[in-house]
PDB file of N, CA and C in Angstrom:
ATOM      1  N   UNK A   1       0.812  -1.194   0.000  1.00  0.00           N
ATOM      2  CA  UNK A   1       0.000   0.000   0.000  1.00  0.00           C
ATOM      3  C   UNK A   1       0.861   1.267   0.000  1.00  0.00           C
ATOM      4  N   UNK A   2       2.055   1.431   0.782  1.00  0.00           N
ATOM      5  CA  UNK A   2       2.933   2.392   0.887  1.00  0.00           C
ATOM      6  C   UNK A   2       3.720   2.535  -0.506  1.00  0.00           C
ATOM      7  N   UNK A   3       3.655   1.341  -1.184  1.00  0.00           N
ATOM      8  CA  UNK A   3       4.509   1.308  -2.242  1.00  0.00           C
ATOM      9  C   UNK A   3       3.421   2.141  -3.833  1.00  0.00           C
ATOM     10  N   UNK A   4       2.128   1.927  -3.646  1.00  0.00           N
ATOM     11  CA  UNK A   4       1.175   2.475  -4.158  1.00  0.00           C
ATOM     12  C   UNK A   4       1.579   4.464  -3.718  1.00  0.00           C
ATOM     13  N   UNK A   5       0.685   4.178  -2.752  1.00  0.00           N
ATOM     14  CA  UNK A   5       1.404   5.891  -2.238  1.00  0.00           C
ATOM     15  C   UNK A   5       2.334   6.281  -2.651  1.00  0.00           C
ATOM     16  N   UNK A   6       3.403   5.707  -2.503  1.00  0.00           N
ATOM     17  CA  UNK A   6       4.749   6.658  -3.101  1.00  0.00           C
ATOM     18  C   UNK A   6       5.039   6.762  -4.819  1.00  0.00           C
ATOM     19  N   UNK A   7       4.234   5.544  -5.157  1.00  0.00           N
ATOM     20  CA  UNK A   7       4.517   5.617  -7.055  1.00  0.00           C
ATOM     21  C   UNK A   7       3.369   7.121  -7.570  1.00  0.00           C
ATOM     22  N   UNK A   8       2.388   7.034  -6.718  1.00  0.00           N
ATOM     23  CA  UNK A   8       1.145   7.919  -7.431  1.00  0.00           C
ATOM     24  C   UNK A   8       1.548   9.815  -6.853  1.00  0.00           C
ATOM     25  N   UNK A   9       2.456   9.461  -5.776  1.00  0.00           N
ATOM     26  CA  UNK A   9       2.922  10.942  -5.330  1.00  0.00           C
ATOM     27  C   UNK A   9       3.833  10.822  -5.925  1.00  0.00           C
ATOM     28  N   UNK A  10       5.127  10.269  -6.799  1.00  0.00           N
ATOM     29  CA  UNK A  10       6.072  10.904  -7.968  1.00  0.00           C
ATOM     30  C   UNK A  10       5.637  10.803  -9.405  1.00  0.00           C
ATOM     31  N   UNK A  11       4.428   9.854  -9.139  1.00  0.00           N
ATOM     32  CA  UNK A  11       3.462  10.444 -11.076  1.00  0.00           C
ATOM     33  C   UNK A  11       3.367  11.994 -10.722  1.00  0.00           C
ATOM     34  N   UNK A  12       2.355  11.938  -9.460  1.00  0.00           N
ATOM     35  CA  UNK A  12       2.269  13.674  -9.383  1.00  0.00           C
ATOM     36  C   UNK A  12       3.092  14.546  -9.664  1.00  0.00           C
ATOM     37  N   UNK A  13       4.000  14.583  -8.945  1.00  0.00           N
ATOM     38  CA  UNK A  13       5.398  15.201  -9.032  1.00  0.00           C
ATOM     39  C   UNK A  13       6.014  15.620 -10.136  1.00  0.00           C
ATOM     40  N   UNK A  14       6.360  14.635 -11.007  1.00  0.00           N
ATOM     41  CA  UNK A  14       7.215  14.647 -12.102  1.00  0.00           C
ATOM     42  C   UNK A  14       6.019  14.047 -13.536  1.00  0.00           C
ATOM     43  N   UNK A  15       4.895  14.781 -13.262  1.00  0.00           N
ATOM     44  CA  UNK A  15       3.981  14.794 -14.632  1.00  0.00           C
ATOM     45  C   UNK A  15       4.613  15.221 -15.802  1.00  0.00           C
ATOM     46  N   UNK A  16       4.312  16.761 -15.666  1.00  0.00           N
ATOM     47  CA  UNK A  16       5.456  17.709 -16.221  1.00  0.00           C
ATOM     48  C   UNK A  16       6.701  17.278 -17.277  1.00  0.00           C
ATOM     49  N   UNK A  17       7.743  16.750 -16.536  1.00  0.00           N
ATOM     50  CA  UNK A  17       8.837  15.714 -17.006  1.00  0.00           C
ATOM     51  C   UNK A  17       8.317  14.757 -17.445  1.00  0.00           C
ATOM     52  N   UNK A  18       7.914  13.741 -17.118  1.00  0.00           N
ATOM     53  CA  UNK A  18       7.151  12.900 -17.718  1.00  0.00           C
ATOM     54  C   UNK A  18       6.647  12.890 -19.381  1.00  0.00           C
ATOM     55  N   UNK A  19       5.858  14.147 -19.546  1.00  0.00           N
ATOM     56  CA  UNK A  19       5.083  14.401 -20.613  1.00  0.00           C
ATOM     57  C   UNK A  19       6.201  15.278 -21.508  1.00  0.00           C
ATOM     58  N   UNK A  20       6.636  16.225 -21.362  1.00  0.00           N
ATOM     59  CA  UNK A  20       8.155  16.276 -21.957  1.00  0.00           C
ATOM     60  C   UNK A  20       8.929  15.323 -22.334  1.00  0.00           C
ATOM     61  N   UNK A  21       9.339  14.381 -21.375  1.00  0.00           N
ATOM     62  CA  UNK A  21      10.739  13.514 -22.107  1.00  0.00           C
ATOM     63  C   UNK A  21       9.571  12.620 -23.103  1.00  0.00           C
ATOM     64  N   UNK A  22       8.404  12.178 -22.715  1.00  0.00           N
ATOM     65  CA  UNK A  22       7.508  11.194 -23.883  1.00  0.00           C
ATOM     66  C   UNK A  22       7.005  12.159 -24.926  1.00  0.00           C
ATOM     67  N   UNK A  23       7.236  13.694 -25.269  1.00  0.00           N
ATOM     68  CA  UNK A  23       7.360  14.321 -26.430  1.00  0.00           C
ATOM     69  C   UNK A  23       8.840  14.220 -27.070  1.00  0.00           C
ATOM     70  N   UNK A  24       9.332  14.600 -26.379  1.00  0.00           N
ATOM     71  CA  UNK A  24      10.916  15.157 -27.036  1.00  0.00           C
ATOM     72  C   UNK A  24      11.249  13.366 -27.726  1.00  0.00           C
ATOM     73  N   UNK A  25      10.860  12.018 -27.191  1.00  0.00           N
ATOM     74  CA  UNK A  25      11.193  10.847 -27.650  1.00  0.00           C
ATOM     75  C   UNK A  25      10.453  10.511 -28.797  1.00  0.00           C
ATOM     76  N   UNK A  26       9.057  11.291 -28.778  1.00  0.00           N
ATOM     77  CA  UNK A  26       8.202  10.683 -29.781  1.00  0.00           C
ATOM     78  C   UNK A  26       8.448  11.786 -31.060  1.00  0.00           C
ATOM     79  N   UNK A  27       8.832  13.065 -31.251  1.00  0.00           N
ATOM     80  CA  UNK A  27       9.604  13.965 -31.898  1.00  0.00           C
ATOM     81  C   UNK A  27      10.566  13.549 -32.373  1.00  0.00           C
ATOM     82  N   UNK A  28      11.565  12.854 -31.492  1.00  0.00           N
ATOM     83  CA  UNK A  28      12.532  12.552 -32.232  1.00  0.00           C
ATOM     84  C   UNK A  28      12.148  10.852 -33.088  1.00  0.00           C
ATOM     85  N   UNK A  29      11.468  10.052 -32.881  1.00  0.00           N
ATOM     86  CA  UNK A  29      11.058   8.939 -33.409  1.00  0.00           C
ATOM     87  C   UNK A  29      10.519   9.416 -34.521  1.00  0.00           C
ATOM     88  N   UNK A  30       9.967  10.568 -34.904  1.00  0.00           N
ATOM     89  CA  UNK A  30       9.012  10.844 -35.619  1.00  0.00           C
ATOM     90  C   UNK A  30      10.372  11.380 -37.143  1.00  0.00           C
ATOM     91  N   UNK A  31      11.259  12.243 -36.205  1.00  0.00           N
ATOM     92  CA  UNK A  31      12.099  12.554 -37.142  1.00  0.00           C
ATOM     93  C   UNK A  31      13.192  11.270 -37.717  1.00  0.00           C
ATOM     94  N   UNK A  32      12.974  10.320 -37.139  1.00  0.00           N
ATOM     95  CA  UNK A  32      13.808   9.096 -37.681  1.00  0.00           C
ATOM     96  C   UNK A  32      13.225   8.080 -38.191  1.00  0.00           C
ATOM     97  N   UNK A  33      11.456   8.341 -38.819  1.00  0.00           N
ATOM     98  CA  UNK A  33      10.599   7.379 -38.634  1.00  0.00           C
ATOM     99  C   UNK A  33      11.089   6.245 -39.778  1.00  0.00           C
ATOM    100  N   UNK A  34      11.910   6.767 -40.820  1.00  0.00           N
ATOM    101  CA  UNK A  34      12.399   5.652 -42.088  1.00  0.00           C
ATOM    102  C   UNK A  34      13.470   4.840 -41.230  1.00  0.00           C
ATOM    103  N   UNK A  35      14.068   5.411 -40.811  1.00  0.00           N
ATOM    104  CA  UNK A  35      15.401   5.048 -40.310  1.00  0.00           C
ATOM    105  C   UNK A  35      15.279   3.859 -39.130  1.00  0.00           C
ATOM    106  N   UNK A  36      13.890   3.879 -38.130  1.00  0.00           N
ATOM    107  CA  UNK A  36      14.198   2.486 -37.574  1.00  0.00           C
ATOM    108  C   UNK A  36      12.937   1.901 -37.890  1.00  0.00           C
ATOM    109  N   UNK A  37      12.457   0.931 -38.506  1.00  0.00           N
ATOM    110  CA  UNK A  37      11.811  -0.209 -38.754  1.00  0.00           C
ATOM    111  C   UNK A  37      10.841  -0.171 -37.622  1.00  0.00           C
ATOM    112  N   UNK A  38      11.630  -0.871 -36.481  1.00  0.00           N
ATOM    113  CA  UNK A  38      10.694  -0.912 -35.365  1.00  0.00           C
ATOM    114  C   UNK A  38       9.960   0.190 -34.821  1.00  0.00           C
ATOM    115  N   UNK A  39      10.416   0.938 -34.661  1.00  0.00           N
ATOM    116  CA  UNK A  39       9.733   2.115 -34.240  1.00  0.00           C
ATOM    117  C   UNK A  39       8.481   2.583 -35.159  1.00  0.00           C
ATOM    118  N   UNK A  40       8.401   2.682 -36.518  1.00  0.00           N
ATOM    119  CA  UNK A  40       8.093   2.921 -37.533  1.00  0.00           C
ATOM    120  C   UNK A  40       6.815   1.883 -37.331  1.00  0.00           C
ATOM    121  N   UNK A  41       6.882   0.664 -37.366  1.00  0.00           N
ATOM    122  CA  UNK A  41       6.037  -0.175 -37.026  1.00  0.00           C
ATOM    123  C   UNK A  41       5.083   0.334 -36.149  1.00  0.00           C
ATOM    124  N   UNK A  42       5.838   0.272 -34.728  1.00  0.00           N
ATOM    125  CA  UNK A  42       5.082   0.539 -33.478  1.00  0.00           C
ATOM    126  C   UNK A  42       3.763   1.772 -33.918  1.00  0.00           C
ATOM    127  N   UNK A  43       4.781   3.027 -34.351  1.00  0.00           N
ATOM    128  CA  UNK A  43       3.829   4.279 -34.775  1.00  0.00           C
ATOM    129  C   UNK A  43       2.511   3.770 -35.499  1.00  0.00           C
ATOM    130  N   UNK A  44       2.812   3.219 -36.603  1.00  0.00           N
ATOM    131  CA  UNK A  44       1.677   2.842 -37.358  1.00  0.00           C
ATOM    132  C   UNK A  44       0.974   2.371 -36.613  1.00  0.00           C
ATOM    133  N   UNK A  45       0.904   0.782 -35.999  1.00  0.00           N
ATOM    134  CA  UNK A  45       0.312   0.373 -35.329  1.00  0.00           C
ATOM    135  C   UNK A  45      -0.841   1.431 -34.481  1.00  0.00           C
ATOM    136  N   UNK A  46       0.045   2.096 -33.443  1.00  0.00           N
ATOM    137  CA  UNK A  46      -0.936   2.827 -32.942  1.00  0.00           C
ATOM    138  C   UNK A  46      -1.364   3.632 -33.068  1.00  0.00           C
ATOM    139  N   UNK A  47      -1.321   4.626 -34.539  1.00  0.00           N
ATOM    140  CA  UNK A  47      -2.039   5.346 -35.355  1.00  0.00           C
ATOM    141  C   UNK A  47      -2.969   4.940 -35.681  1.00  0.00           C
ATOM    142  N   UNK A  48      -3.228   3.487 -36.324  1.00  0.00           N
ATOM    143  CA  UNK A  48      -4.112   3.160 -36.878  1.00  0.00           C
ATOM    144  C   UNK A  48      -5.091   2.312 -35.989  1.00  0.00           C
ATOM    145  N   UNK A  49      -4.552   2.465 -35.002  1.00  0.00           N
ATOM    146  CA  UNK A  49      -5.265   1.461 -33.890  1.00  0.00           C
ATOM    147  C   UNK A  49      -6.345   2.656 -33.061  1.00  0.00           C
ATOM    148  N   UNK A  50      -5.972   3.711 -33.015  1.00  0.00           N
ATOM    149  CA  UNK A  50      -6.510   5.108 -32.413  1.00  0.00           C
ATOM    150  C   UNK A  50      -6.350   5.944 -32.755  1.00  0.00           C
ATOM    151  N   UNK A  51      -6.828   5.992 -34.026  1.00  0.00           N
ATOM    152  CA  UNK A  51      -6.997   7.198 -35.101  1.00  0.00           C
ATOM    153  C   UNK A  51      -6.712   8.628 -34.926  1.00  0.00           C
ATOM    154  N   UNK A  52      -4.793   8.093 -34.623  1.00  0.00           N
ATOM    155  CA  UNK A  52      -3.905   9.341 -34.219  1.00  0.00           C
ATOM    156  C   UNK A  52      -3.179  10.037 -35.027  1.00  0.00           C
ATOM    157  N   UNK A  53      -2.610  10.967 -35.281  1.00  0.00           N
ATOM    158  CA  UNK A  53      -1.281  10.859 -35.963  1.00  0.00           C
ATOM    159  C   UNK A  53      -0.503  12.289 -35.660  1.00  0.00           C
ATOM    160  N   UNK A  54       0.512  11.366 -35.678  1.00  0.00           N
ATOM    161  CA  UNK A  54       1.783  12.436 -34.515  1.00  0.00           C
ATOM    162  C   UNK A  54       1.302  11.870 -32.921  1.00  0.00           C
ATOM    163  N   UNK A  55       2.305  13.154 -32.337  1.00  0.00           N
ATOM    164  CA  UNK A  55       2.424  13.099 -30.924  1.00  0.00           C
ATOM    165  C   UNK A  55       1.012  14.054 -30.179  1.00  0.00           C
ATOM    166  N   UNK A  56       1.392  15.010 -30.974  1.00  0.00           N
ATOM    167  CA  UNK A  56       0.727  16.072 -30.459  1.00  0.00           C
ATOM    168  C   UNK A  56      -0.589  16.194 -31.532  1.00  0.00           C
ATOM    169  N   UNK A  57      -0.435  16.533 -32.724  1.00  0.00           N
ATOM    170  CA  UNK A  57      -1.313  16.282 -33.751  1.00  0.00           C
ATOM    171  C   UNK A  57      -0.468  15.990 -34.830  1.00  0.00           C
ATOM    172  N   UNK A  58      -1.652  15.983 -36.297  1.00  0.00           N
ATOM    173  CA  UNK A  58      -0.801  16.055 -37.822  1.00  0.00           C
ATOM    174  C   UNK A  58       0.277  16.567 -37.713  1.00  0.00           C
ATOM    175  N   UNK A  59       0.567  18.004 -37.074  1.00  0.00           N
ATOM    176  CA  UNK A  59       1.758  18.823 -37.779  1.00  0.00           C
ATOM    177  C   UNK A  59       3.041  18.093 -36.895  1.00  0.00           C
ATOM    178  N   UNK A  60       3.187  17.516 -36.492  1.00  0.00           N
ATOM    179  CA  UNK A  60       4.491  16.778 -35.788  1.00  0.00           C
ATOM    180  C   UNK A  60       5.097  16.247 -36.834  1.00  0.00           C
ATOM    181  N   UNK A  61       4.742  15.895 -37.862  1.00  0.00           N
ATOM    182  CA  UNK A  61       5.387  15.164 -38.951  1.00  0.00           C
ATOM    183  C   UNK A  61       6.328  16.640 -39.520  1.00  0.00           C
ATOM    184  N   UNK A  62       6.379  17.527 -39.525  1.00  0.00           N
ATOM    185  CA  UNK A  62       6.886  18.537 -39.848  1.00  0.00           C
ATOM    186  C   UNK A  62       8.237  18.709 -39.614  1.00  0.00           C
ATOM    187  N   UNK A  63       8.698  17.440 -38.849  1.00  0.00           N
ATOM    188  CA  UNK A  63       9.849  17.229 -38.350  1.00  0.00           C
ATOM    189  C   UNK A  63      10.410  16.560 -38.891  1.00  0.00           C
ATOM    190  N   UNK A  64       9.817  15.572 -39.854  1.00  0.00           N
ATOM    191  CA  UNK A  64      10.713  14.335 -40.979  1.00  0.00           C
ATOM    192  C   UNK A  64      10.944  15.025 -41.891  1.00  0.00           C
ATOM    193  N   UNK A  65      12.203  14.882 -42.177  1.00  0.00           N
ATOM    194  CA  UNK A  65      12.720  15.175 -43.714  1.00  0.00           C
ATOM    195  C   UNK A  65      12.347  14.787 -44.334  1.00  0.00           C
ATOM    196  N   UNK A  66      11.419  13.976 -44.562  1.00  0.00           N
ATOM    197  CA  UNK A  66      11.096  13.132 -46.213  1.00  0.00           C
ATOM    198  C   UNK A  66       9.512  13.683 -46.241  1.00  0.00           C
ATOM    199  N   UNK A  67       8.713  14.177 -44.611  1.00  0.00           N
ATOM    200  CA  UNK A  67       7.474  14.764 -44.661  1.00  0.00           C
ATOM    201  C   UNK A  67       7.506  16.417 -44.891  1.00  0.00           C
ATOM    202  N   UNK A  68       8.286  17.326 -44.488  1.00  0.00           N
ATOM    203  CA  UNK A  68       8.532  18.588 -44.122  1.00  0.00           C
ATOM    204  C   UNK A  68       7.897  19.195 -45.089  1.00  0.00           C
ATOM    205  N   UNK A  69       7.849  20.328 -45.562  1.00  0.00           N
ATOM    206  CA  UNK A  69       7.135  21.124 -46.985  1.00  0.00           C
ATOM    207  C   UNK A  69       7.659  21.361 -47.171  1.00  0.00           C
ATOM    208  N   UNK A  70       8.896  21.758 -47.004  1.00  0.00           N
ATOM    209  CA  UNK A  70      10.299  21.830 -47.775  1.00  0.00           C
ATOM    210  C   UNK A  70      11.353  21.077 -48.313  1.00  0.00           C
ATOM    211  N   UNK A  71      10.608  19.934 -48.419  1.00  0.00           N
ATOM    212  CA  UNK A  71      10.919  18.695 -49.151  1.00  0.00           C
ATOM    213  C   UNK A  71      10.443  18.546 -50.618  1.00  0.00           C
ATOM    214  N   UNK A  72      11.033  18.249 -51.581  1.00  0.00           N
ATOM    215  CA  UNK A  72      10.793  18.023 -52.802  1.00  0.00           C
ATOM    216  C   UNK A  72      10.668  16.977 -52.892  1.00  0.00           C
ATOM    217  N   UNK A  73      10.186  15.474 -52.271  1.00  0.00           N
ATOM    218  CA  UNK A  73       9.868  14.187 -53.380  1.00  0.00           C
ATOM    219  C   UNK A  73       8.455  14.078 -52.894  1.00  0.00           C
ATOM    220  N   UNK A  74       7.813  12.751 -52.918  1.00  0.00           N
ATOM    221  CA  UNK A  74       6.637  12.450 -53.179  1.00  0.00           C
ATOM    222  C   UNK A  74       5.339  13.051 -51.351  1.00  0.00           C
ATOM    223  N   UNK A  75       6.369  12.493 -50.715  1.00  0.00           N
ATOM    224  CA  UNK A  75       6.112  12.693 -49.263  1.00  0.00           C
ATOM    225  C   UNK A  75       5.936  14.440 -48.489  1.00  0.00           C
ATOM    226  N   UNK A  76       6.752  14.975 -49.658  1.00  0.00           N
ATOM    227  CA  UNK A  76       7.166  16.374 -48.670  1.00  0.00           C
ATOM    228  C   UNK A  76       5.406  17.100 -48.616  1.00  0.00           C
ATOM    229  N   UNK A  77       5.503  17.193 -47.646  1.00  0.00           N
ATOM    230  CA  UNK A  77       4.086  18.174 -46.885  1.00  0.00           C
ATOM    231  C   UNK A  77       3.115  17.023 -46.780  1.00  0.00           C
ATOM    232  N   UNK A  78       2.925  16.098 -46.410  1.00  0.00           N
ATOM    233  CA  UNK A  78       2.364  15.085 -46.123  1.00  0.00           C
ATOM    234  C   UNK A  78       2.567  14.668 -44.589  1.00  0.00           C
ATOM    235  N   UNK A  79       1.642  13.609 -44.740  1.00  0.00           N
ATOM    236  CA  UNK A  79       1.486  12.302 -43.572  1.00  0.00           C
ATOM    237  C   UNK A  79       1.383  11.116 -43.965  1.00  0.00           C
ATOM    238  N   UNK A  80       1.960  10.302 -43.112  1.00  0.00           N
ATOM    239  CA  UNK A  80       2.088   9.089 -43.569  1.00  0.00           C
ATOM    240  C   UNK A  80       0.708   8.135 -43.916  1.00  0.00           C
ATOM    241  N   UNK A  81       0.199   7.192 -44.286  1.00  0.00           N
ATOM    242  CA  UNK A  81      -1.203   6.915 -44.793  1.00  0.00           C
ATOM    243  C   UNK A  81      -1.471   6.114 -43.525  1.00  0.00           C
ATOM    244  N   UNK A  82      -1.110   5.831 -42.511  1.00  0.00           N
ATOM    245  CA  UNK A  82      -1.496   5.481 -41.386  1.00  0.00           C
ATOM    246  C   UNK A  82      -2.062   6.443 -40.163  1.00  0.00           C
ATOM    247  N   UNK A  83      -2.024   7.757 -40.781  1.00  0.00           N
ATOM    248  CA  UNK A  83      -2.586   8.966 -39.905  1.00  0.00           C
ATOM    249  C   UNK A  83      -4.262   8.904 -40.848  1.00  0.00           C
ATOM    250  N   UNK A  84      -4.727   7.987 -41.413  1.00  0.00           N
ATOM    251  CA  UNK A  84      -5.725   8.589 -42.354  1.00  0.00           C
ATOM    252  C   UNK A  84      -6.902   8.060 -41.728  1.00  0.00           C
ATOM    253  N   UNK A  85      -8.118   8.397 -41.645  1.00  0.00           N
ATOM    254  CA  UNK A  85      -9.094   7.981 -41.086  1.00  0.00           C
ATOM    255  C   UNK A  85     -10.199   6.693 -42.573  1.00  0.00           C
ATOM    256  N   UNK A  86      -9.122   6.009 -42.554  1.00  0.00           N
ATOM    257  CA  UNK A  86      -9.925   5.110 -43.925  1.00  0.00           C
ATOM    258  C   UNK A  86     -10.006   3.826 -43.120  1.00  0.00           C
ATOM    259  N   UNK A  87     -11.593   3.146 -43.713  1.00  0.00           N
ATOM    260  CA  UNK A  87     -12.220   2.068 -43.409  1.00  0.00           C
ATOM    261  C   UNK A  87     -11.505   1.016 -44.114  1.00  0.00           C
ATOM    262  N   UNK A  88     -10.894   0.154 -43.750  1.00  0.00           N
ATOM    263  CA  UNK A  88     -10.198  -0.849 -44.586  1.00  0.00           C
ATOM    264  C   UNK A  88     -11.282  -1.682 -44.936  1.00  0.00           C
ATOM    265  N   UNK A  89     -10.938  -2.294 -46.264  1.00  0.00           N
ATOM    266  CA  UNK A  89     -12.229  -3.035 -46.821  1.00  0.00           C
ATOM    267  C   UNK A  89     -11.009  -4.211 -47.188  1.00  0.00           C
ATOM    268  N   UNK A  90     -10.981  -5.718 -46.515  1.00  0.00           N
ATOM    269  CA  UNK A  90     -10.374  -6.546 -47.131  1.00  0.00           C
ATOM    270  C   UNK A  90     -10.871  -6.632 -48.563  1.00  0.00           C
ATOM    271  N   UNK A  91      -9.099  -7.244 -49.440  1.00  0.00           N
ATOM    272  CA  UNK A  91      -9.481  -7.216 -50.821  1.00  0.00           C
ATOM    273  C   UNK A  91      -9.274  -6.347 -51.510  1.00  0.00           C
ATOM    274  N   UNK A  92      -9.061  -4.591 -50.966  1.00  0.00           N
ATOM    275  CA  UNK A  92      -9.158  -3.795 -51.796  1.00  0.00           C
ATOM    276  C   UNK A  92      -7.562  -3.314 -51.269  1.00  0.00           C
ATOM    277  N   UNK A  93      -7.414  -2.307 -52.442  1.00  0.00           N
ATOM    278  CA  UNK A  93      -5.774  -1.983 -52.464  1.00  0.00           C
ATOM    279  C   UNK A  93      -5.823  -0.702 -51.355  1.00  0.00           C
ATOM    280  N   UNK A  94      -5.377  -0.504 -50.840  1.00  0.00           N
ATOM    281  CA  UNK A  94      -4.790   0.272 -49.719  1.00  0.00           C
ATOM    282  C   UNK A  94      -4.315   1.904 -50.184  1.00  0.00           C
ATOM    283  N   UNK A  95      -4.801   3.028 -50.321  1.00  0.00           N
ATOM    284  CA  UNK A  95      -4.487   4.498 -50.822  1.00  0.00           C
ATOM    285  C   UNK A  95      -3.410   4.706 -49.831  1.00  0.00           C
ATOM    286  N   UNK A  96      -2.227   4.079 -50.017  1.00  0.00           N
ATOM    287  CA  UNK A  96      -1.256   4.692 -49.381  1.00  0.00           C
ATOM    288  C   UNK A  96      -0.339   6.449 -49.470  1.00  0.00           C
ATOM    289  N   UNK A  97      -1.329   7.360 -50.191  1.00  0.00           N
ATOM    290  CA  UNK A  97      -1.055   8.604 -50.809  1.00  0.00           C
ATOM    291  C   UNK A  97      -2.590   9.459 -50.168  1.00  0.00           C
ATOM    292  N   UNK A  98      -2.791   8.795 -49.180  1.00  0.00           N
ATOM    293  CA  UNK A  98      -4.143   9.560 -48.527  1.00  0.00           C
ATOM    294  C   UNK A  98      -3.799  10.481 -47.722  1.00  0.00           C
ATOM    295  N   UNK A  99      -2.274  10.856 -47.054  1.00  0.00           N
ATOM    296  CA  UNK A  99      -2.072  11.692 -46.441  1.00  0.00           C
ATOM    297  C   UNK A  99      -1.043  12.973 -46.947  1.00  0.00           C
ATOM    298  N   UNK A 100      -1.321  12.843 -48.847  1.00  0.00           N
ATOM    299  CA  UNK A 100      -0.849  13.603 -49.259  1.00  0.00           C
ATOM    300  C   UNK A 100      -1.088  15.231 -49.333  1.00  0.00           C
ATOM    301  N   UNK A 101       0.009  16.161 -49.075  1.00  0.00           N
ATOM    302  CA  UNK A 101      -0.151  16.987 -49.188  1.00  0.00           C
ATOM    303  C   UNK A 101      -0.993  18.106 -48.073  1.00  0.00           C
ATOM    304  N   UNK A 102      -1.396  16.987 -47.149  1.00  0.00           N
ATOM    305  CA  UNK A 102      -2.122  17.232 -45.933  1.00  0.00           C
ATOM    306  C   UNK A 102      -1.257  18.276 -44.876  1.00  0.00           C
ATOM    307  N   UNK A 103      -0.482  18.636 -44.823  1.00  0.00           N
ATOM    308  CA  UNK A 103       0.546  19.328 -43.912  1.00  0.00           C
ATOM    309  C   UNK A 103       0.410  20.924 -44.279  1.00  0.00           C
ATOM    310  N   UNK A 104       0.151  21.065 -46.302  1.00  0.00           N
ATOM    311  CA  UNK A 104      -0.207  22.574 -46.368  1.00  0.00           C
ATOM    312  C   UNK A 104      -1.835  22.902 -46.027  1.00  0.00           C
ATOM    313  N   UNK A 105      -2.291  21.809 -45.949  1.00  0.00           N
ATOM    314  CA  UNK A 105      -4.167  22.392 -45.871  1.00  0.00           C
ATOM    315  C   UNK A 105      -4.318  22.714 -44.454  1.00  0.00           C
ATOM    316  N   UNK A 106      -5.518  23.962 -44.268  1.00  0.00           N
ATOM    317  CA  UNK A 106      -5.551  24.286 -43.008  1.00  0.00           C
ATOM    318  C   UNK A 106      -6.705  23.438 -42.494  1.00  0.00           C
ATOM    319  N   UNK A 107      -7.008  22.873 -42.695  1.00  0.00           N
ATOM    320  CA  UNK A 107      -8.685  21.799 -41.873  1.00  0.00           C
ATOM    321  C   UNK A 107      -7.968  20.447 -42.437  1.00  0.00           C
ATOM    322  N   UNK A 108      -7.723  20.036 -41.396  1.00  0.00           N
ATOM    323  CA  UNK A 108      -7.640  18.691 -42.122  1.00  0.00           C
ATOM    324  C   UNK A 108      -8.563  17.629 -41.120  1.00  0.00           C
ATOM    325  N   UNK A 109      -8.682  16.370 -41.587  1.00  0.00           N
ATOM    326  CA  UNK A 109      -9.734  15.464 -41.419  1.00  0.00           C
ATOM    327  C   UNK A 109      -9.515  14.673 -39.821  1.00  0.00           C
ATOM    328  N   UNK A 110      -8.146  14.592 -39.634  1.00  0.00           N
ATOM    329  CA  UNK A 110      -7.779  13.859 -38.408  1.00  0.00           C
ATOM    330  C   UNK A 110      -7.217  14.529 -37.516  1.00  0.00           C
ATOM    331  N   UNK A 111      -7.916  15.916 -37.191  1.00  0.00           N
ATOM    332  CA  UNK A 111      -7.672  17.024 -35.971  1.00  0.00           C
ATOM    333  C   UNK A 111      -8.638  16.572 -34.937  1.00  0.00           C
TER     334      UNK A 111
END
């Protein structure tokens, strides 16, 4: 019971920190999202599992080089197609270009 007490008075404590270092990690995951596999995985997963995307919202992707708007290839000013709010229909091909271009529009669908 004491051991209860003391975990729920340093959640209190160190919320703050807490919610910081699990931005600044998911920021930086976000900016390495090609680069590790696993991680990359994980994200999707729970993007598409709780129709999230980013940390904070859409614009967190603003941080990948291959998403940024100041990127020139296919990706730049985008989101990845796992931020998209689409009904999967087994059988059918997958619009992996659904989160194109989504980074310059001001309303977007998964705010």
């Amino acid at each position: 019971f004491i051991t209860e007490l003391l975990l729920i008075f340093i959640e209190i404590l160190f919320e703050n920190q807490m919610k910081d270092l699990m931005h600044t990690n998911l920021q930086e995951g976000i900016k390495h999202y090609y680069d590790d596999l696993d991680f990359k995985n994980i994200l999707d997963f729970v993007q598409k599992k709780f129709y999230c995307c980013g940390g904070d919202d859409y614009t967190d992707w603003e941080v990948n080089l291959y998403h940024a708007c100041n990127g020139t290839g296919p990706l730049a000013c985008g989101v990845p197609y796992t931020c998209c709010k689409v009904k999967e229909v087994p059988g059918e091909v997958r619009n992996t270009l659904c989160g194109y271009k989504a980074l310059s529009k001001q309303v977007w669908w998964n705010k």
